[in-house]
Protein backbone atom coordinates (compact mmCIF):
# COMPACT_ATOMS: atom_id res chain seq x y z
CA UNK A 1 26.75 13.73 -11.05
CA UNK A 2 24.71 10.92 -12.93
CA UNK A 3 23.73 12.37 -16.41
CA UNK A 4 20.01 11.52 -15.63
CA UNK A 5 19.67 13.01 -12.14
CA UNK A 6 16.89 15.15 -11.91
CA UNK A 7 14.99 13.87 -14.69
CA UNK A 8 14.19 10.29 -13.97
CA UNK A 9 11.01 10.63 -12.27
CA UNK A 10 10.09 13.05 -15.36
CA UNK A 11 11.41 10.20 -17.79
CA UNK A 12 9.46 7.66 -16.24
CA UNK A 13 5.97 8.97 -14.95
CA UNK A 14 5.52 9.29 -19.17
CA UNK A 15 6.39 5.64 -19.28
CA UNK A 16 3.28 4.25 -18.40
CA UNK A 17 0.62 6.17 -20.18
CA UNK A 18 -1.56 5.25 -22.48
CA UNK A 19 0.07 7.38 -25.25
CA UNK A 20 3.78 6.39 -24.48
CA UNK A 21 5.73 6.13 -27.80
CA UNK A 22 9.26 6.77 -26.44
CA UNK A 23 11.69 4.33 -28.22
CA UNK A 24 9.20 2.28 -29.82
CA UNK A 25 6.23 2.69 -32.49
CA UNK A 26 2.70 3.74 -32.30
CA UNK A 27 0.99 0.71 -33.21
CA UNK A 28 -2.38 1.62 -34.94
CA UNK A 29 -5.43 -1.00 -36.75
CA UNK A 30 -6.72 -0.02 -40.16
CA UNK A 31 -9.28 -0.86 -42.67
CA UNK A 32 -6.55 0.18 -44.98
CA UNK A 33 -2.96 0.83 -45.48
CA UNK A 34 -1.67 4.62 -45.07
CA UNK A 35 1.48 5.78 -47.35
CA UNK A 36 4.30 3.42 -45.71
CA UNK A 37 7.75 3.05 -46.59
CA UNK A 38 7.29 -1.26 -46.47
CA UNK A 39 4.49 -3.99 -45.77
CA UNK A 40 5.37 -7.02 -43.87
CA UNK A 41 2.94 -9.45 -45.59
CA UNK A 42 2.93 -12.48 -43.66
CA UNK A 43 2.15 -16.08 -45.93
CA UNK A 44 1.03 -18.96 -44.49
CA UNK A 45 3.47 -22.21 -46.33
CA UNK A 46 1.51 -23.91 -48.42
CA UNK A 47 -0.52 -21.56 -49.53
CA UNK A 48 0.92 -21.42 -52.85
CA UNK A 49 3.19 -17.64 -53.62
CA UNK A 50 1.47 -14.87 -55.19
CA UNK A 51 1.81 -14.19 -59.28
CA UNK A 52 4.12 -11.79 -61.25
CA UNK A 53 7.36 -12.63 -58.58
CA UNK A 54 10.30 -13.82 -59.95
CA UNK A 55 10.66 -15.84 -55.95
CA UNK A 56 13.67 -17.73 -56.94
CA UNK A 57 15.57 -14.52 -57.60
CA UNK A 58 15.12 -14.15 -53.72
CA UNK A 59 15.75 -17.04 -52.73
CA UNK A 60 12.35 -17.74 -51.67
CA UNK A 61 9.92 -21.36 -51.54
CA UNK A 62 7.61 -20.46 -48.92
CA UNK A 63 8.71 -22.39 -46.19
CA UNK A 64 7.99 -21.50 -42.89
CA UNK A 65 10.94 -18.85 -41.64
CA UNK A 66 11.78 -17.83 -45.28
CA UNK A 67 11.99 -13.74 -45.85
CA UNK A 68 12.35 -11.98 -48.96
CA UNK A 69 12.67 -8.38 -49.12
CA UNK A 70 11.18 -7.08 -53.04
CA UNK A 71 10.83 -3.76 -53.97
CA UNK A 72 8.02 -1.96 -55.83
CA UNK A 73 7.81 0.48 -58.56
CA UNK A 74 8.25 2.86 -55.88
CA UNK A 75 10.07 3.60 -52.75
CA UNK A 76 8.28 0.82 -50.89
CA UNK A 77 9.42 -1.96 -49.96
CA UNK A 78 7.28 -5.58 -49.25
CA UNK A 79 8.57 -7.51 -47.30
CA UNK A 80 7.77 -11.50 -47.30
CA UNK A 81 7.76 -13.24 -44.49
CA UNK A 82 6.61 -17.32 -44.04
CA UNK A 83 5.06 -18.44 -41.55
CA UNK A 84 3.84 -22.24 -40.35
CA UNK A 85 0.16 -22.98 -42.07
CA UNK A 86 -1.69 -22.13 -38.40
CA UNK A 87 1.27 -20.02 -36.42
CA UNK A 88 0.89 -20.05 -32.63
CA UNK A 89 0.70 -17.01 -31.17
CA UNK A 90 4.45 -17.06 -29.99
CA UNK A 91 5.30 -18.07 -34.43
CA UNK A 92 3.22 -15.06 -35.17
CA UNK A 93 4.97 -12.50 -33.01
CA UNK A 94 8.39 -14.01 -34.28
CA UNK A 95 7.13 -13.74 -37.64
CA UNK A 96 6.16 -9.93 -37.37
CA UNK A 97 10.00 -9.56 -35.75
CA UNK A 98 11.77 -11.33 -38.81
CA UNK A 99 9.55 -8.71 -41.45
CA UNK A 100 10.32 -5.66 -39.46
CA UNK A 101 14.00 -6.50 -38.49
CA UNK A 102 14.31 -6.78 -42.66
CA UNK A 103 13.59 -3.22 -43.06
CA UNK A 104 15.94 -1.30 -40.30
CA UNK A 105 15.71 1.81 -42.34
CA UNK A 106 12.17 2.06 -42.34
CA UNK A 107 10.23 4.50 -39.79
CA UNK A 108 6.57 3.84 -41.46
CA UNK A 109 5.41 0.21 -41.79
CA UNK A 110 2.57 -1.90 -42.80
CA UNK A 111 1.44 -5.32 -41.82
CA UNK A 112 -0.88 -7.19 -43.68
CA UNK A 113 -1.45 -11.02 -42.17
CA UNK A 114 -4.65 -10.96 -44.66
CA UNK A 115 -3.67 -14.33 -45.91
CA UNK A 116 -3.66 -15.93 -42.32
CA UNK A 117 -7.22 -16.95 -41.60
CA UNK A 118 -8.08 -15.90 -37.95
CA UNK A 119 -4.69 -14.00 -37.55
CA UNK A 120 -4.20 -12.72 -34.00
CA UNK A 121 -4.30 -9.41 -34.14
CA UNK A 122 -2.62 -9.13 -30.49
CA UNK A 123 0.12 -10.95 -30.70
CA UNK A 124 1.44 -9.10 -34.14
CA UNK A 125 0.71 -5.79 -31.93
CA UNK A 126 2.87 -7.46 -29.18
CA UNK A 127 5.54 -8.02 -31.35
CA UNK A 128 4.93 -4.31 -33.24
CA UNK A 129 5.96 -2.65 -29.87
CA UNK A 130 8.49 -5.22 -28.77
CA UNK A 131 10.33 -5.37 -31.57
CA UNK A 132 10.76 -1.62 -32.74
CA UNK A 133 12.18 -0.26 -28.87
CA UNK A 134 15.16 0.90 -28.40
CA UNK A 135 16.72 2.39 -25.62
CA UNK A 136 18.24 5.97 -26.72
CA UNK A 137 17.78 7.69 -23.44
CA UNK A 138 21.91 8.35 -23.30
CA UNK A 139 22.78 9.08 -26.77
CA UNK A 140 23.76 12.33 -27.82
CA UNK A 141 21.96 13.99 -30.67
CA UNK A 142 24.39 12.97 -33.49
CA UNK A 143 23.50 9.40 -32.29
CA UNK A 144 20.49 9.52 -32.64
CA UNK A 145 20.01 11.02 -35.74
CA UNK A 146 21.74 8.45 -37.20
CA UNK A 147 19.35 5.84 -35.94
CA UNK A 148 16.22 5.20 -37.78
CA UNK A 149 12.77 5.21 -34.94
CA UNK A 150 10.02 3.17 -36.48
CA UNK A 151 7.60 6.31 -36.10
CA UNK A 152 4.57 3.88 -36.69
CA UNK A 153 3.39 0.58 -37.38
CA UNK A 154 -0.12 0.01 -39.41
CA UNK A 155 -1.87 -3.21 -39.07
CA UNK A 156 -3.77 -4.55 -41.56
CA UNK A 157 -7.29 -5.87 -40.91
CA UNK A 158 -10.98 -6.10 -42.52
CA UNK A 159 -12.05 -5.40 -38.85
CA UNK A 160 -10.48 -2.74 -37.66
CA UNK A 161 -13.96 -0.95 -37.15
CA UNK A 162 -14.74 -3.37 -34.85
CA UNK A 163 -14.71 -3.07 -31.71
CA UNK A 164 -13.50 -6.34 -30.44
CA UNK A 165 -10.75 -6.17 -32.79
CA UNK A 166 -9.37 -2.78 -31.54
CA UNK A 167 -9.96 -3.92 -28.09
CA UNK A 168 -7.63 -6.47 -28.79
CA UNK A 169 -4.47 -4.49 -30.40
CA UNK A 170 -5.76 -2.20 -27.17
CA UNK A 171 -4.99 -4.07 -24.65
CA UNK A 172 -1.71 -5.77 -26.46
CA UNK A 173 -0.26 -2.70 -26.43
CA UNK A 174 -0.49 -2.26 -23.05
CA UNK A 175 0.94 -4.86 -22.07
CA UNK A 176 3.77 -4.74 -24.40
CA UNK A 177 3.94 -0.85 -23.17
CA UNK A 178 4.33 -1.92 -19.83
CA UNK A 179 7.12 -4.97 -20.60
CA UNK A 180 8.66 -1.59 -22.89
CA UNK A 181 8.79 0.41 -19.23
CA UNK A 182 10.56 -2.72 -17.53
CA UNK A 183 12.98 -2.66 -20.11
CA UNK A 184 13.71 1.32 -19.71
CA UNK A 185 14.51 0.52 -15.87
CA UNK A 186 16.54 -2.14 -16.33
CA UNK A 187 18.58 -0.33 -19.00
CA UNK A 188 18.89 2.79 -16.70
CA UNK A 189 22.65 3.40 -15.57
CA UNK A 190 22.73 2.14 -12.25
CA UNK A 191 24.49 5.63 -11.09
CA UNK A 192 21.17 7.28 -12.09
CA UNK A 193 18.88 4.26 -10.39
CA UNK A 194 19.56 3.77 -6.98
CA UNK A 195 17.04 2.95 -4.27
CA UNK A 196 15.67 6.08 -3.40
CA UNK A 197 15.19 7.31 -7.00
CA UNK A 198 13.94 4.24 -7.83
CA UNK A 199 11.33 4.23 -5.25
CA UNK A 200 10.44 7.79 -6.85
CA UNK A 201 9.92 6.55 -10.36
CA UNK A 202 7.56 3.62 -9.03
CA UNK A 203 5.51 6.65 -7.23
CA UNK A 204 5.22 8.78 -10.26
CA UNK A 205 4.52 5.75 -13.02
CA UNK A 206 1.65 4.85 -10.86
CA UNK A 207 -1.31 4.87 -12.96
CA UNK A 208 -5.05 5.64 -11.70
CA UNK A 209 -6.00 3.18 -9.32
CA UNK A 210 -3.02 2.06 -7.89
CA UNK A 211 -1.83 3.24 -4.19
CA UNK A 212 1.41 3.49 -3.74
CA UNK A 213 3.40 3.15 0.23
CA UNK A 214 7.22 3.82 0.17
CA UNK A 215 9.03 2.97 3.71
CA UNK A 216 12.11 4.46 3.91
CA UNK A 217 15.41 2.99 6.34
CA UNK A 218 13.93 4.38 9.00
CA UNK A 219 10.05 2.47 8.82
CA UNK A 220 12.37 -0.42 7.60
CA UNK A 221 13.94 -0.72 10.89
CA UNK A 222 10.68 -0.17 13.15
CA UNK A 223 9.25 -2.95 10.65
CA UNK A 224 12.38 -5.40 11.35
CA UNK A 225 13.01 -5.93 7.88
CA UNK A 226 16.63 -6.72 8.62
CA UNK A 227 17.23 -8.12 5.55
CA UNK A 228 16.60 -5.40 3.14
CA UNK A 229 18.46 -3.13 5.40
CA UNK A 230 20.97 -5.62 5.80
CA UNK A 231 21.36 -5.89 2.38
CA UNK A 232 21.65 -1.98 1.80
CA UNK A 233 24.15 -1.31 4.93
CA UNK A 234 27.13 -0.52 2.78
CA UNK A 235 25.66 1.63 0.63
CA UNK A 236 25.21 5.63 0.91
CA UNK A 237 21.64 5.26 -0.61
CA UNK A 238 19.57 4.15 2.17
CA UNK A 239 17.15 1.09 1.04
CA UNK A 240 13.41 0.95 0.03
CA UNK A 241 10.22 -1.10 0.42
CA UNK A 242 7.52 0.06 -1.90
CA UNK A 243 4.74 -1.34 -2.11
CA UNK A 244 1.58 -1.11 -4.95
CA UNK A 245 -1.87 -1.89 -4.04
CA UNK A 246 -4.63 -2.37 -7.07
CA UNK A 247 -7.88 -3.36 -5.21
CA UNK A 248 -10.83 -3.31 -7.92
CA UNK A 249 -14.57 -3.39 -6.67
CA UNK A 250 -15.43 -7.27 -6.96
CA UNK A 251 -12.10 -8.98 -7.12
CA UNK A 252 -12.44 -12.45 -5.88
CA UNK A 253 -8.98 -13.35 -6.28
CA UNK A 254 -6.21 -12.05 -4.37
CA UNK A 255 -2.64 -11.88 -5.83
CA UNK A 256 0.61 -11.11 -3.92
CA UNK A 257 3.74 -10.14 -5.88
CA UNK A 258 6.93 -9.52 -4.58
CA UNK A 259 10.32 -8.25 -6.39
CA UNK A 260 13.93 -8.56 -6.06
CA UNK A 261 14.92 -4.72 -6.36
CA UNK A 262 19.36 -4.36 -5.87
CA UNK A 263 19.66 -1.84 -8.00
CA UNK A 264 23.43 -2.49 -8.10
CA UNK A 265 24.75 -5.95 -6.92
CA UNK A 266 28.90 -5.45 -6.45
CA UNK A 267 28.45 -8.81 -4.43
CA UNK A 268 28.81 -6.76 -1.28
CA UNK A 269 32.32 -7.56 0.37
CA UNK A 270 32.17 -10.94 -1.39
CA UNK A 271 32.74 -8.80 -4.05
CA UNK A 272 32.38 -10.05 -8.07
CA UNK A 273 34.94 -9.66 -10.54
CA UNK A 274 34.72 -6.49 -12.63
CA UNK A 275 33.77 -7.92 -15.50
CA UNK A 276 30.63 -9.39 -13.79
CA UNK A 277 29.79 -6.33 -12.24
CA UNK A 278 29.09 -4.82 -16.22
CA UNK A 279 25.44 -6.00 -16.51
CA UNK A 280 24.25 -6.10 -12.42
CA UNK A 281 22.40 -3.25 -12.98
CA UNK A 282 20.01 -5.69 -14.05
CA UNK A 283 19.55 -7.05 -10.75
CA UNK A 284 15.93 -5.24 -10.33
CA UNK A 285 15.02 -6.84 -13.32
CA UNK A 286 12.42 -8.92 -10.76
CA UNK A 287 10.96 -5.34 -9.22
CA UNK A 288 10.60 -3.69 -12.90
CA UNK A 289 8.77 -6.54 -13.32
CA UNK A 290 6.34 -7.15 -10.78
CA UNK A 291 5.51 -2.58 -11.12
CA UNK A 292 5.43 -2.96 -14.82
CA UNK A 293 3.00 -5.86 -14.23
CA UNK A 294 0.88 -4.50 -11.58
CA UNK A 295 0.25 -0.96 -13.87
CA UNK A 296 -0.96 -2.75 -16.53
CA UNK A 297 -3.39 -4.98 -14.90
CA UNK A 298 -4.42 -2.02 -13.50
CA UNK A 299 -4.51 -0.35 -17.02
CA UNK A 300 -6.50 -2.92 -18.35
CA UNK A 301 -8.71 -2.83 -15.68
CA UNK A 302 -8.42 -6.73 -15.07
CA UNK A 303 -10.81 -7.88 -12.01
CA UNK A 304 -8.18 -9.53 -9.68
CA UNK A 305 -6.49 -7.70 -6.01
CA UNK A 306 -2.77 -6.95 -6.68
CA UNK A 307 -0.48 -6.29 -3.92
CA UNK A 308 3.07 -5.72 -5.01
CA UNK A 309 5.89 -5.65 -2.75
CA UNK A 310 9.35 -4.03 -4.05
CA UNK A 311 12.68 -4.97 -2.07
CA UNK A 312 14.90 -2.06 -3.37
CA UNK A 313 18.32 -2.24 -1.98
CA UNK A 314 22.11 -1.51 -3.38
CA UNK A 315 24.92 -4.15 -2.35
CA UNK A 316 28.09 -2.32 -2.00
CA UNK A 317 30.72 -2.86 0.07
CA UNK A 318 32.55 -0.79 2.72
CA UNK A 319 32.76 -0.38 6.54
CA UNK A 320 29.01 -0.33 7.35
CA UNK A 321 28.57 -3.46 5.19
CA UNK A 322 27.03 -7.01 6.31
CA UNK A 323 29.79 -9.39 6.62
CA UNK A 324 29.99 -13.02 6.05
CA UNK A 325 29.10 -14.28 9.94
CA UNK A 326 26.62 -12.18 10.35
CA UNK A 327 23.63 -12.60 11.67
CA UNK A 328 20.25 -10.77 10.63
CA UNK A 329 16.86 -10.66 12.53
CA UNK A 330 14.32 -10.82 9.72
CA UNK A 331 10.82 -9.07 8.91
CA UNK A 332 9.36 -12.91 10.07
CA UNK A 333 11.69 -13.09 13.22
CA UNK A 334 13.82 -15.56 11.62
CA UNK A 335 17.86 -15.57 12.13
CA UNK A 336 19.99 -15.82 8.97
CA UNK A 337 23.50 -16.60 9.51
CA UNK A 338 25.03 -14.71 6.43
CA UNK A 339 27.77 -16.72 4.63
CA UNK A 340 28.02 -14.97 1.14
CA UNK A 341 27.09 -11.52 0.78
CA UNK A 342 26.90 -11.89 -3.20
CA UNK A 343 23.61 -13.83 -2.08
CA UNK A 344 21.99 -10.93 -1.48
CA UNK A 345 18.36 -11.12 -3.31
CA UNK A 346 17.39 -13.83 -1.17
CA UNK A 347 17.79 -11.94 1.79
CA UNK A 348 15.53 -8.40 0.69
CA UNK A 349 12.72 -11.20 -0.73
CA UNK A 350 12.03 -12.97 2.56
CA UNK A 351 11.25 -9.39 4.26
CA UNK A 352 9.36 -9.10 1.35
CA UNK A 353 7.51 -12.37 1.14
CA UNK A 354 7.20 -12.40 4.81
CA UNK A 355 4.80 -9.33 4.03
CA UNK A 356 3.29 -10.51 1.59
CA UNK A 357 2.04 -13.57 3.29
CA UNK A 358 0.55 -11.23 6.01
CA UNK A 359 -1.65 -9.88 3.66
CA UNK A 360 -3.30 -13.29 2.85
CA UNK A 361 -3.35 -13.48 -0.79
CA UNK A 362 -4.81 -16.17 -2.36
CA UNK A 363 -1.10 -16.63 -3.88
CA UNK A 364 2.64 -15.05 -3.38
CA UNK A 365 4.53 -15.04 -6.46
CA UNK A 366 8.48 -13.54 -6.70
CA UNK A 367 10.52 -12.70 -9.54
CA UNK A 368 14.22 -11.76 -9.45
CA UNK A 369 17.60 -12.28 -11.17
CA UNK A 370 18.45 -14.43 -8.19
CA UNK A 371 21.17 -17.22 -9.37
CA UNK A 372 23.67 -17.52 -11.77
CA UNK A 373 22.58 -21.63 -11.18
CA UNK A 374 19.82 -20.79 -13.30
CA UNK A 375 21.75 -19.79 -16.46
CA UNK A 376 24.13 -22.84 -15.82
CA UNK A 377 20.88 -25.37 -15.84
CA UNK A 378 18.57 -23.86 -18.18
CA UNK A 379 20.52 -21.13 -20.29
CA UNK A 380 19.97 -17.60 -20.76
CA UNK A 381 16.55 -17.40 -21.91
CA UNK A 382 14.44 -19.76 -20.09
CA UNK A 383 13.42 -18.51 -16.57
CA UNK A 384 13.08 -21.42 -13.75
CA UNK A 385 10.33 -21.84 -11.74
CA UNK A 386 10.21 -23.60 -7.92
CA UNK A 387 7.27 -23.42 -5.27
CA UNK A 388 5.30 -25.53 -3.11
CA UNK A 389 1.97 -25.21 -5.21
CA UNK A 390 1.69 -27.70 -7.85
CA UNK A 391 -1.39 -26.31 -9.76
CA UNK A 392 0.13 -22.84 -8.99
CA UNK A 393 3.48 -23.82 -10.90
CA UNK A 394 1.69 -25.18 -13.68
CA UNK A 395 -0.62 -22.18 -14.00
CA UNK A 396 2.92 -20.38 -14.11
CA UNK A 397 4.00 -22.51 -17.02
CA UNK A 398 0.81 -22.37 -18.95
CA UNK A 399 0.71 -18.30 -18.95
CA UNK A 400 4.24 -18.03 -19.91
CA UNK A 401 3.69 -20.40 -22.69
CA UNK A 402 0.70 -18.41 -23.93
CA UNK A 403 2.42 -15.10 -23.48
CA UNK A 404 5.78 -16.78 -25.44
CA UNK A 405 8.10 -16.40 -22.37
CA UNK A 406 10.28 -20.01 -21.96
CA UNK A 407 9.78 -21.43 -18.47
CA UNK A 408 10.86 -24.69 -16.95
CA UNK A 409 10.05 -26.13 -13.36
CA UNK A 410 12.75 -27.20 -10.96
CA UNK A 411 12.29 -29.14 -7.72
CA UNK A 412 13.10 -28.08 -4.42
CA UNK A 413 14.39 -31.67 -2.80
CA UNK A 414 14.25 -32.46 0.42
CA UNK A 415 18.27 -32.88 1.25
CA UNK A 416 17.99 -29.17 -0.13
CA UNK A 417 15.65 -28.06 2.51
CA UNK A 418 17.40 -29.41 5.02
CA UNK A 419 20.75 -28.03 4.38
CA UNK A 420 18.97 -24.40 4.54
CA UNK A 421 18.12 -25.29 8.25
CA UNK A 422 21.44 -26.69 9.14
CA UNK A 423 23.17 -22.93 10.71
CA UNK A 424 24.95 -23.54 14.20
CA UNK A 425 24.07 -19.94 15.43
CA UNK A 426 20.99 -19.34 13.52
CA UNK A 427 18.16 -20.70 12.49
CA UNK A 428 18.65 -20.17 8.71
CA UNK A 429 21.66 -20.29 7.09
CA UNK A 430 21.78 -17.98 3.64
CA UNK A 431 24.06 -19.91 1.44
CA UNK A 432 25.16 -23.15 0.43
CA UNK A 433 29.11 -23.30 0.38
CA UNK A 434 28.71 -26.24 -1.92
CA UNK A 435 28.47 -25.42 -5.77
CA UNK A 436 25.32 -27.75 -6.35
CA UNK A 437 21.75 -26.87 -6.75
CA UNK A 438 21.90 -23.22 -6.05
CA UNK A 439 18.63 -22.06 -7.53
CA UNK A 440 17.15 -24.82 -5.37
CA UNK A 441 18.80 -23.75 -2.29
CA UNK A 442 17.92 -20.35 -2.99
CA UNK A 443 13.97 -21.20 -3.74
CA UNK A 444 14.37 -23.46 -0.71
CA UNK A 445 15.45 -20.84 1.68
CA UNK A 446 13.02 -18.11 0.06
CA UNK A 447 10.30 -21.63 1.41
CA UNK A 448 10.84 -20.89 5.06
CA UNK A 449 9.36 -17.62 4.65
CA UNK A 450 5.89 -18.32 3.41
CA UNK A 451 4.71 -20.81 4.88
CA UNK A 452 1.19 -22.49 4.25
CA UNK A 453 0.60 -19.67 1.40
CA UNK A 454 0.54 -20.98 -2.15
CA UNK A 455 3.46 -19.99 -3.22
CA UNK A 456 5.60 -19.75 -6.16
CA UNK A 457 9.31 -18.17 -7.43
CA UNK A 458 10.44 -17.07 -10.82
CA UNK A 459 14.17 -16.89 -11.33
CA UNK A 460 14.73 -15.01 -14.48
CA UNK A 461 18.20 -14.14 -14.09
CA UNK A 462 19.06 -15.18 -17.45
CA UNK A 463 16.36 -14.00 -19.91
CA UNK A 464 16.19 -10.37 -17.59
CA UNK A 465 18.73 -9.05 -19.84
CA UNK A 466 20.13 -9.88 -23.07
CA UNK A 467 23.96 -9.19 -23.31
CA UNK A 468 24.41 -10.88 -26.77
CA UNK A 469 22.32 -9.38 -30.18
CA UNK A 470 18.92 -8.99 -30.52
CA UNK A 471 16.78 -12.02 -31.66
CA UNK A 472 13.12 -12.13 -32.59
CA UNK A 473 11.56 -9.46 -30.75
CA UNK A 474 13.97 -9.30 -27.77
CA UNK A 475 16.78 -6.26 -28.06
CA UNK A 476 19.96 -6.21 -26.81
CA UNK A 477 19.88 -4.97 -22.85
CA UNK A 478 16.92 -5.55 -20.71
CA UNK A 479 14.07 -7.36 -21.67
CA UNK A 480 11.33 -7.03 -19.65
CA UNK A 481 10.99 -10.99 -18.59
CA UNK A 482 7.97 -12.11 -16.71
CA UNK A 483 5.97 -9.01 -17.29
CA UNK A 484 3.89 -10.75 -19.90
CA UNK A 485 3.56 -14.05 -17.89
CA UNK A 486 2.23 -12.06 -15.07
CA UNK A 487 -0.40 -10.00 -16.73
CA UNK A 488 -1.65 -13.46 -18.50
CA UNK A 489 -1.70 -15.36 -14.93
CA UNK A 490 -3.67 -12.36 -13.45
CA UNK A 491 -6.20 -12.43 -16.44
CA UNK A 492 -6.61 -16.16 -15.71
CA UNK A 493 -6.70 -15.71 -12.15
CA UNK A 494 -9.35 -13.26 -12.62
């Protein structure tokens, strides 16, 4: 039995309250600095270095990206970090990573960004919560009492009494809360997070004011949503459409999200090599974060319609699986002619974009790990983004460049579009045997599904999950990509 059985929905339901502090820090905004064990002072270059330092000794000019750990008379510890004269927000959060990644033995820390004039106060709380998660949900207790949990981190700030300012931090937590939840999901053992559990964790983090509708195999199939149960034929855990709806009195805006949800992606019976089977439990990295997403806006109370659709499915293979030649009758009444069966997200996000354009949003917006043709173009952590919306895309691009998440449009061309149409038995055909342009053929097919609706995709299979070391405020495992580009397009939507 999965160690976690049983306790998932337990685990999670805590996840997205406003008090959750499981593996990360309890951010907090003070007039003045409690008993800490260091202080990440942040200095502006060019702002000359304070007196009675000996800064050569550590190796330290001021330039922007400089640290210098220096210890007190006591057991605290300062910690110097340099930023650019004006940091971004996106310098700032790195900044506050580099000053608390110094300290890895600390578990009470201080940040004073005093010398920044008009620091912002939410991106360093950001970046307090991103940066000090970890994921200890599996380690035994010797483990973990070896590894140091930043307990909690103080900011700094001559207006903490206001209430502007703490509305701020507030809501920054939230949000980086909610990216924190995303990351827990992805990181689950896939033994322990298969579609029907999954579906219960969704129900239970709910928070007040979202509805939540599960459809189990059996509404699937009176649906025709042949491609989520298509998807999910080979597996002994039946498939799940959930869906989240956030309707706030006055919305003018209507937003429609929908999320790639394979919980385990073997590649079906075009099955991957082992070794690429190690991180697929990623694969719902889209669904963790279109929920995680939708329960913050909802959190934060942010004046815009959300309805969230989440295409939960596990590709295995074995002798109830899709094969490549088959054909599948889709939620739209499409035919697909299936050709790979390691193409699989494509497949459960047309059902799901199919409903999603019958609730006639405003926009449709999907995020999954859809194509390793992402990574090969762009690298693993910038997602790509394709649609048929122009001032959609670019309203993409300029909340993921506000909430520091690297995005980069692609085209969909038109010898692209064509090939998706060019099935003898069908009228779609899945997959492109050609090794060109897959994330375009992908976004291309995912096209024929939504019509006239502004519309536009998110492939994040690359920054989803971070197999190499930690960087910045990013940890090793699942990152929660997208979550913070989504709550910032809803707040500008709004």
């Amino acid at each position: 039995m999965p160690l976690a059985q049983g306790r998932l929905e337990q685990v999670h339901a805590s996840q997205t309250t406003a008090d959750y502090s499981g593996g990360m820090s309890t951010v907090q905004l003070r007039a003045t600095l409690p008993t800490v064990d260091a202080v990440v002072a942040l200095l502006p270059s060019g702002s000359g270095l304070p007196d009675g330092i000996p800064w050569k000794a550590f190796g330290f000019s001021g330039e922007s990206g400089e640290v210098a750990v220096v210890p007190s008379g006591d057991a605290e510890l300062t910690v110097w970090v340099a930023t650019a004269a004006e940091p971004t927000a996106e310098q700032l959060r790195r900044a506050v990573a580099k000053g608390l990644r110094a300290v890895p033995k600390a578990t009470r820390i201080g940040i004073d960004p005093s010398r920044l004039p008009d620091a912002d106060l939410a991106a360093i709380a950001e970046a307090a919560v991103l940066t000090t998660y970890q994921y200890l949900e599996y380690k035994g207790d010797d483990a973990r009492k070896k590894t140091t949990v930043v307990d909690t981190v103080t900011i700094l700030s001559a207006d903490a009494r206001k209430a502007a300012a703490k509305r701020l931090v507030d809501e920054a937590v939230v949000v980086a809360e909610a990216t924190c939840v995303a990351r827990d999901w992805v990181n689950t053992p896939p033994g322990d997070l298969r579609p029907p559990s999954f579906a219960d964790a969704i129900k239970a983090a709910a928070p007040a004011g979202v509805r939540v509708t599960v459809w189990d195999e059996k509404r699937l199939a009176k649906e025709n949503c042949g491609g989520i149960l298509g998807v999910g034929a080979g597996s002994e855990a039946p498939p799940r459409l959930v869906q989240l709806s956030y309707d706030p009195q006055g919305a003018k805006q209507h937003l429609a999200l929908v999320g790639k949800g394979i919980t385990f992606d073997s590649g079906g019976l075009s099955l991957k090599p082992g070794a690429s089977m190690m991180t697929m439990k990623c694969d719902m990295g889209g669904a963790a974060a279109i929920v995680a997403a939708t329960n913050a806006i909802a959190r934060l109370g942010l004046p815009i319609r959300v309805t969230a659709f989440v295409c939960i499915a596990e590709n295995l293979p074995s002798g109830t699986a899709t094969r490549p030649g088959d054909v599948l009758r889709m939620r739209s009444g499409a035919t697909v002619e299936v050709h790979n069966t390691d193409a699989e997200g494509r497949l459960v996000l047309a059902d799901g974009l199919a409903l999603a354009v019958e609730a006639k949003p405003d926009h449709v917006i999907d995020v999954a790990t859809l194509t390793g043709a992402a990574m090969v173009a762009l690298g693993t952590r910038t997602s790509a983004v394709l649609g048929n919306d122009d001032a959609l895309q670019d309203r993409v691009l300029a909340a993921a460049e506000l909430a520091g998440e690297s995005m980069w449009r692609l085209p969909i061309t038109e010898e692209i579009g064509t090939a998706v149409t060019s099935s003898s038995i069908a009228d779609l055909r899945q997959h492109n045997p050609k090794p060109y342009g897959g994330t375009m053929y992908a976004a291309a097919f995912l096209r024929e599904f939504v019509g006239d609706a502004s519309w536009a995709h998110l492939d994040i299979a690359g920054p989803a999950f971070n197999d190499g070391g930690a960087f910045d405020y990013t940890p090793v495992g699942g990152t929660g990509a997208g979550v913070r580009t989504l709550v910032r397009l809803a707040r500008d939507l709004g």
